[in-house]
N, C-alpha and C. Protein backbone atom coordinates (compact mmCIF):
# COMPACT_ATOMS: atom_id res chain seq x y z
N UNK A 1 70.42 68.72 119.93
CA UNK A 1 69.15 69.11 119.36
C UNK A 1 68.86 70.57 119.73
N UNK A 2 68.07 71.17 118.76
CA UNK A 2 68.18 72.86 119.02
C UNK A 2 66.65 72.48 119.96
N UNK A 3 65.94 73.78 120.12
CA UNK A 3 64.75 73.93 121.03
C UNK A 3 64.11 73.58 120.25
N UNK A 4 63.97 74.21 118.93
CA UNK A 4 62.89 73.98 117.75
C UNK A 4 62.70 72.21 117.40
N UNK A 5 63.92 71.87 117.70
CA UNK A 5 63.58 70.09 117.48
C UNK A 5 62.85 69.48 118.44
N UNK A 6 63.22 69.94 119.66
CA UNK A 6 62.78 69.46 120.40
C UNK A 6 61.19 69.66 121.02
N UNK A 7 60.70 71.02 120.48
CA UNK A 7 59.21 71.82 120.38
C UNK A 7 58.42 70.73 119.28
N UNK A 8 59.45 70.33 118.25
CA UNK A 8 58.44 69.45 117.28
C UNK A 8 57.93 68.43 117.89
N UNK A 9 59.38 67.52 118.45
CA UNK A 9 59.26 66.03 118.93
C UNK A 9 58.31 65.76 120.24
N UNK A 10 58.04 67.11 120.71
CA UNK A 10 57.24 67.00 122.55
C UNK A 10 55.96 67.45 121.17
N UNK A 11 55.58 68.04 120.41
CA UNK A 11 53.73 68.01 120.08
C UNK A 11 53.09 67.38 120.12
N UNK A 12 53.45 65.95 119.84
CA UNK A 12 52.23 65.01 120.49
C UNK A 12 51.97 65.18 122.05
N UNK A 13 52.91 65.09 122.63
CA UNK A 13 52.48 65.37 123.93
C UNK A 13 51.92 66.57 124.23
N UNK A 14 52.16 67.57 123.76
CA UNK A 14 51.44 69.11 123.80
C UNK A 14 49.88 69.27 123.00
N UNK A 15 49.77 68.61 122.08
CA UNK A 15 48.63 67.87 121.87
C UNK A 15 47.64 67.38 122.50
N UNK A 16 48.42 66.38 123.02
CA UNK A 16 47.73 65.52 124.25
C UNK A 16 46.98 66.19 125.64
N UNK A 17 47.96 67.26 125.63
CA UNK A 17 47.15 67.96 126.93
C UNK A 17 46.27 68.62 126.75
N UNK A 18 45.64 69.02 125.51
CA UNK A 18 44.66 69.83 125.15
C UNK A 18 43.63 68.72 125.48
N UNK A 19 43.53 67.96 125.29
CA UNK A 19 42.81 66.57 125.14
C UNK A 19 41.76 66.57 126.57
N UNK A 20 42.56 66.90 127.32
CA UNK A 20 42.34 66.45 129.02
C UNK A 20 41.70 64.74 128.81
N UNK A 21 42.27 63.99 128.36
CA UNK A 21 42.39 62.94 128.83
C UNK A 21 43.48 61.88 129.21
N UNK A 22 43.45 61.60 130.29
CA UNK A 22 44.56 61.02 130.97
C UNK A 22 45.02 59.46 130.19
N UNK A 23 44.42 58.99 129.60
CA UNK A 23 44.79 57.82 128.99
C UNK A 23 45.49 58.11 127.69
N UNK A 24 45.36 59.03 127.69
CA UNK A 24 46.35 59.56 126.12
C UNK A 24 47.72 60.40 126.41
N UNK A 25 47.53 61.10 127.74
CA UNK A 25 48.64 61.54 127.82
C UNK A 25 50.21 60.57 128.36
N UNK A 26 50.34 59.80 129.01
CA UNK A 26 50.96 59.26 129.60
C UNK A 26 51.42 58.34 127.90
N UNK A 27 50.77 57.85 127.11
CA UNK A 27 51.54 57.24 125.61
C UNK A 27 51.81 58.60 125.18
N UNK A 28 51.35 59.81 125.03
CA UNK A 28 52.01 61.27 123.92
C UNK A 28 53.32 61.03 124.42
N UNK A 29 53.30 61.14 126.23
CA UNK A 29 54.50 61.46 126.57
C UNK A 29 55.80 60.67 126.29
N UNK A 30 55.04 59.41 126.27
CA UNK A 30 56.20 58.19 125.78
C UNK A 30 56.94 58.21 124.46
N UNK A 31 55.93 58.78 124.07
CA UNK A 31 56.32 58.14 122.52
C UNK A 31 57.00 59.82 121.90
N UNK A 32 56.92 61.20 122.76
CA UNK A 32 58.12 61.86 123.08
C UNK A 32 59.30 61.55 123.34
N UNK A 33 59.28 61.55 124.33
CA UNK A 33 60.49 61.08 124.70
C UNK A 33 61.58 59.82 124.09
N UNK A 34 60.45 58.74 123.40
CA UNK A 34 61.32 58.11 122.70
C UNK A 34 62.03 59.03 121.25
N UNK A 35 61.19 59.39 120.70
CA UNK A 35 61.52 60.78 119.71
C UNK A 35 62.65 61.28 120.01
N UNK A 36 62.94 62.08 120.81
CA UNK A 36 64.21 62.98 121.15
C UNK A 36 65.60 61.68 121.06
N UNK A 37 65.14 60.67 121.98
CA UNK A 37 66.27 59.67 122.13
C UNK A 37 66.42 58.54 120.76
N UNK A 38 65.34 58.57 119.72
CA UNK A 38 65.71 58.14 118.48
C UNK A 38 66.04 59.24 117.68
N UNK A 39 66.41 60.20 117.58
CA UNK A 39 66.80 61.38 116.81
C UNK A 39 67.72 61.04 116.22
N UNK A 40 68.94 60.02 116.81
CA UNK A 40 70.11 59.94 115.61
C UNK A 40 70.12 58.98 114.72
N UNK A 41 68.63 58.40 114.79
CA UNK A 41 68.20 57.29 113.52
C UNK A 41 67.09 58.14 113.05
N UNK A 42 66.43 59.19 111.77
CA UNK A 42 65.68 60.08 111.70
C UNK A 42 64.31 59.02 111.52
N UNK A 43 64.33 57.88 110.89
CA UNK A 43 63.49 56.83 110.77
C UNK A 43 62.79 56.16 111.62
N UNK A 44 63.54 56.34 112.42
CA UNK A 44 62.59 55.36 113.86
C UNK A 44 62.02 56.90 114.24
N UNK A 45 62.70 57.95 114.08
CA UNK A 45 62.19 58.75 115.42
C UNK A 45 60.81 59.43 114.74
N UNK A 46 60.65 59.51 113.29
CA UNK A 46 59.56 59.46 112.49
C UNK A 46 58.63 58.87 112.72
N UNK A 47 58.57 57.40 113.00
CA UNK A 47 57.59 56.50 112.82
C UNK A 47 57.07 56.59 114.03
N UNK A 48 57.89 56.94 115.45
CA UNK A 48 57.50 57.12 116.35
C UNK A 48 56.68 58.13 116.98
N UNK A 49 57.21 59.74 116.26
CA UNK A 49 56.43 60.99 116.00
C UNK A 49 55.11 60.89 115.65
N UNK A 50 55.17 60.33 114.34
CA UNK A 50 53.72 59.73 113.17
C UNK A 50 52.60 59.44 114.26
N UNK A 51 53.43 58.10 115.07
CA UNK A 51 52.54 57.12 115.68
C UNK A 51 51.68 58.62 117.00
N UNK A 52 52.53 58.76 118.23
CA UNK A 52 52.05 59.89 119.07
C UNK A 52 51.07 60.95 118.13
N UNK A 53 51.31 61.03 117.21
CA UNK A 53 50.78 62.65 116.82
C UNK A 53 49.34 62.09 115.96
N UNK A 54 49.42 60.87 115.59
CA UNK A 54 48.18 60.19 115.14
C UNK A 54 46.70 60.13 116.78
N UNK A 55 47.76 59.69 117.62
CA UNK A 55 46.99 59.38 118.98
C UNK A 55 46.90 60.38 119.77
N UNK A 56 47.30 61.35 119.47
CA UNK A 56 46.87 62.29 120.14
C UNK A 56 45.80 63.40 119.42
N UNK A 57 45.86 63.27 118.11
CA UNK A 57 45.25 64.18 117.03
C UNK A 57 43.78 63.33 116.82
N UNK A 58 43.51 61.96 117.36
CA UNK A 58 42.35 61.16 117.73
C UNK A 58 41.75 62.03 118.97
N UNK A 59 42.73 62.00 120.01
CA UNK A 59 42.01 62.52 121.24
C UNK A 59 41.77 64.19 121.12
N UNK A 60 41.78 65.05 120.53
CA UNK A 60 42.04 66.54 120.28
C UNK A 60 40.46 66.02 119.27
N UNK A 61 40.14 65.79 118.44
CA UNK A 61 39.29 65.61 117.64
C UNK A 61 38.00 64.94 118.68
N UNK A 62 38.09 63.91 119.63
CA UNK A 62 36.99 63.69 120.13
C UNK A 62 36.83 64.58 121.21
N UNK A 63 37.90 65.19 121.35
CA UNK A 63 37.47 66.71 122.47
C UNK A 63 36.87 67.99 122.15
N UNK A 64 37.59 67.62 120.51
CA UNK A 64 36.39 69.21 120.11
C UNK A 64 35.10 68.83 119.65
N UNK A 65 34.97 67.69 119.11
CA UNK A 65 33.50 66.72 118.71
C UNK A 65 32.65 67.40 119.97
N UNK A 66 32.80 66.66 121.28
CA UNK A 66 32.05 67.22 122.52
C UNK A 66 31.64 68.38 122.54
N UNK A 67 32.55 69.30 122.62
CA UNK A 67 32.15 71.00 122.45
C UNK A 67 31.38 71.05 121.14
């Protein structure tokens, strides 16, 4: 995997830290890391991307709501 794949597949988790909430980061990070290690099925590692970047793009949205 080049850097650039791997910059995509960690955004939920990079996401997540904007968040500052700890209950979201610890699933971004999971569901990273499963990403990189489903990469040679592009389908799972999609659905898995989708899923993190949905849950973290929840928590980024109720963090800027606050502000």
């Amino acid at each position: 995997m080049s850097a650039l794949q791997i910059t995509i597949a960690a955004l939920p988790f990079l996401l997540s830290l904007v968040s500052r909430n700890c209950n979201v980061i610890a699933p971004c990070l999971l569901v990273s890391i499963l990403t990189v290690l489903l990469s040679a099925e592009p389908h799972r590692a999609v659905m898995a991307w989708c899923a993190g970047t949905l849950i973290a793009a929840v928590a980024v949205r109720e963090r800027l709501r606050v502000l």
